[in-house]
PDB file of N, CA and C in Angstrom:
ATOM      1  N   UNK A   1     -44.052  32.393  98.614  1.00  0.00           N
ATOM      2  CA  UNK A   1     -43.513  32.665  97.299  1.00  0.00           C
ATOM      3  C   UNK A   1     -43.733  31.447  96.412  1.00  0.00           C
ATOM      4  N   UNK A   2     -44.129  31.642  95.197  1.00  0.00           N
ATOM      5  CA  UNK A   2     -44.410  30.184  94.729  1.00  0.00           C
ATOM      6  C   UNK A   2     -43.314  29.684  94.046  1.00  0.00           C
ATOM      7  N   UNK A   3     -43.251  28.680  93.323  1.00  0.00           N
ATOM      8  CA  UNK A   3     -41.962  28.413  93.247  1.00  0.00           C
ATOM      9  C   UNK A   3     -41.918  28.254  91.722  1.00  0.00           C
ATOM     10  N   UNK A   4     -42.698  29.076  90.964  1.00  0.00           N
ATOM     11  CA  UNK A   4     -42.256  29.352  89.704  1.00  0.00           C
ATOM     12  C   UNK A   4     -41.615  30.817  89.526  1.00  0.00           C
ATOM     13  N   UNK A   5     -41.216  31.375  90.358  1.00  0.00           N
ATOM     14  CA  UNK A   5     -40.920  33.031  91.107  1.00  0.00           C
ATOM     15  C   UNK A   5     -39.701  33.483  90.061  1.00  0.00           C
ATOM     16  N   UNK A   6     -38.847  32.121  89.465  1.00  0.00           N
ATOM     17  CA  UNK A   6     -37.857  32.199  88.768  1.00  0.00           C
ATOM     18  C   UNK A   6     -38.116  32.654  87.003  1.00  0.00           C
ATOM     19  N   UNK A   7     -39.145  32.363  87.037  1.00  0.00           N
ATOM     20  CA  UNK A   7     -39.507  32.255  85.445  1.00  0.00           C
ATOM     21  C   UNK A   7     -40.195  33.031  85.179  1.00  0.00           C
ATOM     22  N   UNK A   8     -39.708  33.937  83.728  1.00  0.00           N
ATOM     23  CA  UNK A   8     -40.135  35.259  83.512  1.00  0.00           C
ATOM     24  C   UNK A   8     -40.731  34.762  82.338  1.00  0.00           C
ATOM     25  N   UNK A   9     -42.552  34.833  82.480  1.00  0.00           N
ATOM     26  CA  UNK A   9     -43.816  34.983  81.043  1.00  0.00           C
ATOM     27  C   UNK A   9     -43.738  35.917  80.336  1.00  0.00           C
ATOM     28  N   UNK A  10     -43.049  37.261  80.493  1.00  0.00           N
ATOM     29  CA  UNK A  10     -43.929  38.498  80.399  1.00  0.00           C
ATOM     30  C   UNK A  10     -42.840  38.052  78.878  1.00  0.00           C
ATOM     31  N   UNK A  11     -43.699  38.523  77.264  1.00  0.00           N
ATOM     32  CA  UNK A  11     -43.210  38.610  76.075  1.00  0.00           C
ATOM     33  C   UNK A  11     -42.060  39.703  76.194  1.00  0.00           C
ATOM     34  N   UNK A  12     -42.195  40.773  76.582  1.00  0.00           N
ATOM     35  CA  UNK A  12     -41.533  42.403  76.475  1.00  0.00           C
ATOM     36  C   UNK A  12     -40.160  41.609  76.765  1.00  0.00           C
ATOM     37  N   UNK A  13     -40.064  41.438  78.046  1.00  0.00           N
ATOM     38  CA  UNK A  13     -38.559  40.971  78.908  1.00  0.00           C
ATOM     39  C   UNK A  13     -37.964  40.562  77.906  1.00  0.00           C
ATOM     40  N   UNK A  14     -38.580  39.316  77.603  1.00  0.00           N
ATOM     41  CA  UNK A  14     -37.660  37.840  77.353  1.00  0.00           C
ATOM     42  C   UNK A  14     -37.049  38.299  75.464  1.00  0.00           C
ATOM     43  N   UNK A  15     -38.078  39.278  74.631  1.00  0.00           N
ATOM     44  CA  UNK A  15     -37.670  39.678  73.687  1.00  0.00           C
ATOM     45  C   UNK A  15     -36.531  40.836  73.472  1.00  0.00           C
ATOM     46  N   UNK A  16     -36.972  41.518  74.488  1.00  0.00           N
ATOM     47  CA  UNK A  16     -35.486  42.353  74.916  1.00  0.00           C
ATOM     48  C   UNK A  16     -34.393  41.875  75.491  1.00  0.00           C
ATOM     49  N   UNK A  17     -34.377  40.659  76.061  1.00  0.00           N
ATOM     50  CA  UNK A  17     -33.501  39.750  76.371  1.00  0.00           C
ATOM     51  C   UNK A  17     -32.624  39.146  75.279  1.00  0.00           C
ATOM     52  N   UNK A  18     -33.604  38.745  73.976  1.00  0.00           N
ATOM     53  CA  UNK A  18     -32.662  38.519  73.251  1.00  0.00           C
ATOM     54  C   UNK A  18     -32.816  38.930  71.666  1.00  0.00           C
ATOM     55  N   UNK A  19     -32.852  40.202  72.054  1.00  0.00           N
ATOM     56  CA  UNK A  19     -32.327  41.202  71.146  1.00  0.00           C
ATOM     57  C   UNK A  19     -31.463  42.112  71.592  1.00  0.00           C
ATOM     58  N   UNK A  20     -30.606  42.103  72.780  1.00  0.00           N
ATOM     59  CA  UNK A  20     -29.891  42.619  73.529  1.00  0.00           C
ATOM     60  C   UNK A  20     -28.440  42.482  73.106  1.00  0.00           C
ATOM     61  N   UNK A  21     -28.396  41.618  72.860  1.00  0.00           N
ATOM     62  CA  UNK A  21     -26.962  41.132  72.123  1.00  0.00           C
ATOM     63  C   UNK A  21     -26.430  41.221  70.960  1.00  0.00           C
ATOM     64  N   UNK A  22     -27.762  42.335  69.744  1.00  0.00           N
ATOM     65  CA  UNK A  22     -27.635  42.261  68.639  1.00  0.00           C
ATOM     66  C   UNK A  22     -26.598  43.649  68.676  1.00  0.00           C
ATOM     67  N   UNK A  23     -26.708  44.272  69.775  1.00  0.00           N
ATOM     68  CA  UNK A  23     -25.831  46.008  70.055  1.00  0.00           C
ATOM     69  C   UNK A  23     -26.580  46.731  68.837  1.00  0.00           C
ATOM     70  N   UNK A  24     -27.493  46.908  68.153  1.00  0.00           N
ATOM     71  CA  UNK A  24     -27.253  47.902  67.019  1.00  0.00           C
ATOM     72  C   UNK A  24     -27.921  47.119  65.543  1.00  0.00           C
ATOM     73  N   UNK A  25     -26.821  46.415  65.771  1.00  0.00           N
ATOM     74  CA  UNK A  25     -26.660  45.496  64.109  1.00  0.00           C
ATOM     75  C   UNK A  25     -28.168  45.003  63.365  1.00  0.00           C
ATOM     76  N   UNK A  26     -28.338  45.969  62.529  1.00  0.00           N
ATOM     77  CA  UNK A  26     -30.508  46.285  61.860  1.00  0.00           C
ATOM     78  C   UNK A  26     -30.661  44.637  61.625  1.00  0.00           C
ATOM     79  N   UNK A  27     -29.391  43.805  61.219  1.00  0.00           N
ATOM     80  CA  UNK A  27     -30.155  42.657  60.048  1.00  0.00           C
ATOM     81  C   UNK A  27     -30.173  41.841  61.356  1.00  0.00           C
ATOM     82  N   UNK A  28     -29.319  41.898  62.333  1.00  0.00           N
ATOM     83  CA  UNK A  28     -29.469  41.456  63.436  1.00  0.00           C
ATOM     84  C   UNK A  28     -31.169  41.543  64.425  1.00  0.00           C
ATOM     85  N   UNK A  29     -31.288  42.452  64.484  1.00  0.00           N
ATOM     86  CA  UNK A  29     -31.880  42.574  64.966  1.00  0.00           C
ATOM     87  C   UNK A  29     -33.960  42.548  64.581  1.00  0.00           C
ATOM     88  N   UNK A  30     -33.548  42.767  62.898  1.00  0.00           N
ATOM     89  CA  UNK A  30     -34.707  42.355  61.910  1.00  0.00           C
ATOM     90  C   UNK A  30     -34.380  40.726  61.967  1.00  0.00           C
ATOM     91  N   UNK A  31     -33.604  40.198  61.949  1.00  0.00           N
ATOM     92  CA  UNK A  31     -33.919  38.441  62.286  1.00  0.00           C
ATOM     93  C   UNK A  31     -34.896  38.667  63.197  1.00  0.00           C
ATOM     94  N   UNK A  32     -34.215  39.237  64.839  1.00  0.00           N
ATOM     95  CA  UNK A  32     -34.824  38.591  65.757  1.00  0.00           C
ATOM     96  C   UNK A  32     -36.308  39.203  66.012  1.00  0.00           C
ATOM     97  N   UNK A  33     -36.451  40.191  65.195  1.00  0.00           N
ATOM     98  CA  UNK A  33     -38.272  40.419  65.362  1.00  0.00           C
ATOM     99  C   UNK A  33     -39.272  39.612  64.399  1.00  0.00           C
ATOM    100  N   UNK A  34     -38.689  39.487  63.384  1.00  0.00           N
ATOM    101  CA  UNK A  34     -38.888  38.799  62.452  1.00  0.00           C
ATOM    102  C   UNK A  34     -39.286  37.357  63.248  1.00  0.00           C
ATOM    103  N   UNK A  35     -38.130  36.996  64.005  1.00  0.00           N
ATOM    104  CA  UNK A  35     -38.242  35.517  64.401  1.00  0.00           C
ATOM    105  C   UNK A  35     -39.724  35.811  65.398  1.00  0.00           C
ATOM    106  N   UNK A  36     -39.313  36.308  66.624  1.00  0.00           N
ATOM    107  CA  UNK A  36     -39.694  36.522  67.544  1.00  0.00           C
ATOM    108  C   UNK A  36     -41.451  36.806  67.411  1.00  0.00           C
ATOM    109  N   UNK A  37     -41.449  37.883  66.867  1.00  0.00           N
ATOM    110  CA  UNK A  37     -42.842  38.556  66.077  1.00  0.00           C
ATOM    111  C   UNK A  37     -43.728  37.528  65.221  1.00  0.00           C
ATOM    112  N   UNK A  38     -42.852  36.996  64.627  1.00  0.00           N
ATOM    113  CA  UNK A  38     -43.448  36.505  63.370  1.00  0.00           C
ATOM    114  C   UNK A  38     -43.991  34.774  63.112  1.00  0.00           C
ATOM    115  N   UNK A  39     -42.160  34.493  63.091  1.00  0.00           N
ATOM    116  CA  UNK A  39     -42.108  32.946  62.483  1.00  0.00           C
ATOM    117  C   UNK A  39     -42.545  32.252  64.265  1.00  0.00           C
ATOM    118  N   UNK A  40     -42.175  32.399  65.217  1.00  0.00           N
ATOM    119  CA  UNK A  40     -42.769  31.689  66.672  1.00  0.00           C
ATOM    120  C   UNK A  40     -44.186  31.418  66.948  1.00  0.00           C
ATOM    121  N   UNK A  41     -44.761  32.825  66.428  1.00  0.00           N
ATOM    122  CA  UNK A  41     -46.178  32.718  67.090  1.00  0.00           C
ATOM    123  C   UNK A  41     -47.219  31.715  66.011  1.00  0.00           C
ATOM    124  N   UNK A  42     -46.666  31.857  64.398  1.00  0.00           N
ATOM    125  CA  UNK A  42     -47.297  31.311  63.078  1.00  0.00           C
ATOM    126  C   UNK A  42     -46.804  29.375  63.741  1.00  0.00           C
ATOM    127  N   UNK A  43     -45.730  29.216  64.006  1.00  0.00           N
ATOM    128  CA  UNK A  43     -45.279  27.905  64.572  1.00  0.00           C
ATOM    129  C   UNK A  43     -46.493  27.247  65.652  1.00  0.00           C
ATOM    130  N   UNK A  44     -46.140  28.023  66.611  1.00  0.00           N
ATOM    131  CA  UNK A  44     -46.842  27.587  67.740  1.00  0.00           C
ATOM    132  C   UNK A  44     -48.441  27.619  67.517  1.00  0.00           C
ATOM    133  N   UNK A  45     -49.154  28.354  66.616  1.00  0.00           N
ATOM    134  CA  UNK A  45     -49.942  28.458  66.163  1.00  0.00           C
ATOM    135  C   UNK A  45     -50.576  26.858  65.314  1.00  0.00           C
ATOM    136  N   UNK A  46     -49.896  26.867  64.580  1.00  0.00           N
ATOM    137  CA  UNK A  46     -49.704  25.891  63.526  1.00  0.00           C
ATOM    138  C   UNK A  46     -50.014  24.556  64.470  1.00  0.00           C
ATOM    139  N   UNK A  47     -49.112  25.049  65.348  1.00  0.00           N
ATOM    140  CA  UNK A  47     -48.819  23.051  66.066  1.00  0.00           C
ATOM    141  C   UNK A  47     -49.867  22.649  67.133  1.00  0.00           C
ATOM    142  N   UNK A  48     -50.429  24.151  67.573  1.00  0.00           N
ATOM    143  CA  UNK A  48     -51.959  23.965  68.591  1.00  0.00           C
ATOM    144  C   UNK A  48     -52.914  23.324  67.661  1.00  0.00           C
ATOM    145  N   UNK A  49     -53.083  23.892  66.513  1.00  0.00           N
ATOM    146  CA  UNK A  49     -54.199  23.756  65.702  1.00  0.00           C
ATOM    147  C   UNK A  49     -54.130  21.757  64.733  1.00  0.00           C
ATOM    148  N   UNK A  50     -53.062  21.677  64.676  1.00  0.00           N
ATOM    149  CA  UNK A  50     -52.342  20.232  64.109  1.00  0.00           C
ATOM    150  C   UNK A  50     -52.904  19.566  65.076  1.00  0.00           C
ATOM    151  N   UNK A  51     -52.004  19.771  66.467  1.00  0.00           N
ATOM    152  CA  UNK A  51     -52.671  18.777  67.533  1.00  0.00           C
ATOM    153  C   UNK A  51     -54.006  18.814  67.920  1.00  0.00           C
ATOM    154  N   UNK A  52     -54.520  20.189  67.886  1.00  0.00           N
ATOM    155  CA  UNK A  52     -56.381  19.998  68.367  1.00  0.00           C
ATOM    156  C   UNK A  52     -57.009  19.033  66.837  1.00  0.00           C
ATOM    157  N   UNK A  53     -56.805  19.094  65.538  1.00  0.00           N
ATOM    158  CA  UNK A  53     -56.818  18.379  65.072  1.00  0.00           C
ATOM    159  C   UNK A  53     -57.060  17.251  65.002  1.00  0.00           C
ATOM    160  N   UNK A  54     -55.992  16.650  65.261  1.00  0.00           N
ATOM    161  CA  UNK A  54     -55.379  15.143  65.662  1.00  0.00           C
ATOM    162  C   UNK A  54     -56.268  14.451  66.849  1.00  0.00           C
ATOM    163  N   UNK A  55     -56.151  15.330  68.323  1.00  0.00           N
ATOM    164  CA  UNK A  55     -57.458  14.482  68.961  1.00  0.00           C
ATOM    165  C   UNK A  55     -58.447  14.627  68.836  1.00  0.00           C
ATOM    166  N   UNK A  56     -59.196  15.852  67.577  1.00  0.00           N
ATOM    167  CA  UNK A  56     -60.300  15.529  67.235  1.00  0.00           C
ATOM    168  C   UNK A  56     -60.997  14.054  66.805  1.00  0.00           C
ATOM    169  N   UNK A  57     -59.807  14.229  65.330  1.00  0.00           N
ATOM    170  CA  UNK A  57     -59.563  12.737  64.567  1.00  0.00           C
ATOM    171  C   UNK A  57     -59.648  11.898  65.248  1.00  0.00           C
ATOM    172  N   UNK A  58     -58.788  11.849  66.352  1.00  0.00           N
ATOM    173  CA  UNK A  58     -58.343  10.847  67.450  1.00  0.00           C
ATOM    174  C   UNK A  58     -59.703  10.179  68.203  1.00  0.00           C
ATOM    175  N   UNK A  59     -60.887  11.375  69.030  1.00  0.00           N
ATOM    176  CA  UNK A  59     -61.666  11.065  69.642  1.00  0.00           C
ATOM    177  C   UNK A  59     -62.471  10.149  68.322  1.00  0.00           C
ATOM    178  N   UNK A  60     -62.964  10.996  67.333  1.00  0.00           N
ATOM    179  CA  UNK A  60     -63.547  10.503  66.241  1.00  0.00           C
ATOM    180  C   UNK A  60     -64.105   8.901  65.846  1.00  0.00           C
ATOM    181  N   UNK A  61     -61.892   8.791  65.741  1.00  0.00           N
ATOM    182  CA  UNK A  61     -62.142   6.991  64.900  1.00  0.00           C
ATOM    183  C   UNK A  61     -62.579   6.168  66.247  1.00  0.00           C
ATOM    184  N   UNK A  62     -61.796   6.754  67.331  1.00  0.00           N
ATOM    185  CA  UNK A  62     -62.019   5.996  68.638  1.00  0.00           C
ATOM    186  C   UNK A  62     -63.702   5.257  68.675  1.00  0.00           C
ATOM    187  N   UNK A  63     -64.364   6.427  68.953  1.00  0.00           N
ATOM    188  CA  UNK A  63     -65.867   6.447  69.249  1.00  0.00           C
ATOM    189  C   UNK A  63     -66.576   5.616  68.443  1.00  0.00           C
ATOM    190  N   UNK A  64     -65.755   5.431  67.077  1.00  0.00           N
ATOM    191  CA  UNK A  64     -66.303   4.846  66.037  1.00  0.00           C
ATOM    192  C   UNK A  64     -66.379   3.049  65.743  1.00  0.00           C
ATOM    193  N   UNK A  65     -64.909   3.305  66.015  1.00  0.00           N
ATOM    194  CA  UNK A  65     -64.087   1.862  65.784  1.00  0.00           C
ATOM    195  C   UNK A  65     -62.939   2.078  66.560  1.00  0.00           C
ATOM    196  N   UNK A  66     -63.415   1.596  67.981  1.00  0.00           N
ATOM    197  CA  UNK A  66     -61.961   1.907  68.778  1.00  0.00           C
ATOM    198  C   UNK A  66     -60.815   1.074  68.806  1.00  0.00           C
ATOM    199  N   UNK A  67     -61.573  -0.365  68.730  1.00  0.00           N
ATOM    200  CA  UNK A  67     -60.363  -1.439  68.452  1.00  0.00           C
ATOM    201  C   UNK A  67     -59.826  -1.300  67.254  1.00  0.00           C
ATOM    202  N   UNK A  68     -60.124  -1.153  66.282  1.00  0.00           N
ATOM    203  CA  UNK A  68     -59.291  -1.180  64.903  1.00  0.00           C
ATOM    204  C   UNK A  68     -58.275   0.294  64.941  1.00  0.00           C
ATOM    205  N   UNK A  69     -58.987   1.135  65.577  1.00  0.00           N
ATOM    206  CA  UNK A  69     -58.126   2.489  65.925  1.00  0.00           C
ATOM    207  C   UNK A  69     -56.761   2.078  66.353  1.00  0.00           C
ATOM    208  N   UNK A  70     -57.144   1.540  67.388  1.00  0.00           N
ATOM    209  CA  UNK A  70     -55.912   0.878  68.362  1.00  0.00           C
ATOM    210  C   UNK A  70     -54.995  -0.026  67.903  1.00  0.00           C
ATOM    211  N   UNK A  71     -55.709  -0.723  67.025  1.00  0.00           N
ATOM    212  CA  UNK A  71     -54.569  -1.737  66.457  1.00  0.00           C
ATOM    213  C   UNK A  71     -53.832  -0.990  65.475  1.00  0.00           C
ATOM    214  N   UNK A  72     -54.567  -0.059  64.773  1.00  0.00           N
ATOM    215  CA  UNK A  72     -53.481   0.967  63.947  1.00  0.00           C
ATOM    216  C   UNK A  72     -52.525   1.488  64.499  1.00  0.00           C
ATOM    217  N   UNK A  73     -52.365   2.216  65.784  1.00  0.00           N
ATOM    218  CA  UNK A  73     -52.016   3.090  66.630  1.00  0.00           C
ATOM    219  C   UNK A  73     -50.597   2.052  67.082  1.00  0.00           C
ATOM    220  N   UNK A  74     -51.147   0.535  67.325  1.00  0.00           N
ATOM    221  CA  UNK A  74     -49.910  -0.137  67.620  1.00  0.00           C
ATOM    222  C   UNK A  74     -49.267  -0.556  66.108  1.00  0.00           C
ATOM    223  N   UNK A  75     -49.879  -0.790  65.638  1.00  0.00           N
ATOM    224  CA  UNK A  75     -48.274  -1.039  64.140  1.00  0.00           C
ATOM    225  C   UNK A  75     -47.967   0.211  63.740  1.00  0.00           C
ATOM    226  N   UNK A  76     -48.368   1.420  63.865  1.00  0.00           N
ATOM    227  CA  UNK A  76     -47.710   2.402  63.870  1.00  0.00           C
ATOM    228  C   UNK A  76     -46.244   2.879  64.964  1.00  0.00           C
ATOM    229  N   UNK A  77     -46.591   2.821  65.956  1.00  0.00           N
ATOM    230  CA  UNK A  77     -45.945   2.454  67.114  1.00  0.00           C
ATOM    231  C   UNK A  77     -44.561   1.738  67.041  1.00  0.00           C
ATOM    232  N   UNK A  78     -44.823   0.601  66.388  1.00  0.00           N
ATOM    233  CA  UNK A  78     -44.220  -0.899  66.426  1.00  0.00           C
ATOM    234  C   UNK A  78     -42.962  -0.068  65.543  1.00  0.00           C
ATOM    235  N   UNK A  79     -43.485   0.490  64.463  1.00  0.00           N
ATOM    236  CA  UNK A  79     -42.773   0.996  63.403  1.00  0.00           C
ATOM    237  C   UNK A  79     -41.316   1.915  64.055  1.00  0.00           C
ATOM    238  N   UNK A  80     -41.972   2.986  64.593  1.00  0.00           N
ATOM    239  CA  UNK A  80     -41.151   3.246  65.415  1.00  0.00           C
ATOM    240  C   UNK A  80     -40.093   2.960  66.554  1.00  0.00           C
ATOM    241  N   UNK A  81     -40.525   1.874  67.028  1.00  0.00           N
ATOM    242  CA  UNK A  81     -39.690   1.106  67.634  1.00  0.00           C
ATOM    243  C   UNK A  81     -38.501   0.576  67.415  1.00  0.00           C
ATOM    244  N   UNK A  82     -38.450  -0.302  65.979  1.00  0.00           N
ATOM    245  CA  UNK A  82     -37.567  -1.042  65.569  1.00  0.00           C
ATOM    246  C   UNK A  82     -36.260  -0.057  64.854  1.00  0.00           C
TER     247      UNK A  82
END
């Protein structure tokens, strides 16, 4: 048995899961397709495409000018830190 056996992928379930609790209630339940349907997949969408992006950019300046990349990467960094 593998030992992800616990965790349910399938979309159907997990959306009937939680739209289950709305009993009835339309605006209730237009949130959660709305959410579910809509605003999740445009998100997750969004943030694949940002990050493939980014290590494009990323490989890019590297290949180009990797040390100056890097030294950006650390006072950026640094910034965060403090």
């Amino acid at each position: 048995m593998s030992k992800f056996s616990g965790m349910d992928l399938r979309l159907e379930s997990n959306f009937e899961n939680s739209i289950s609790p709305a009993k009835g209630n339309r605006w209730v339940c237009f949130y959660l397709i709305v959410k579910n349907q809509v605003l999740m997949p445009f998100f997750q969408g969004f943030t694949w495409a940002v990050l493939k992006d980014w290590i494009v950019l990323a490989k890019l300046y590297s290949s180009k000018n990797g040390a100056q990349f890097g030294k950006s990467l650390r006072n950026i960094s640094s910034k965060f830190k403090k």
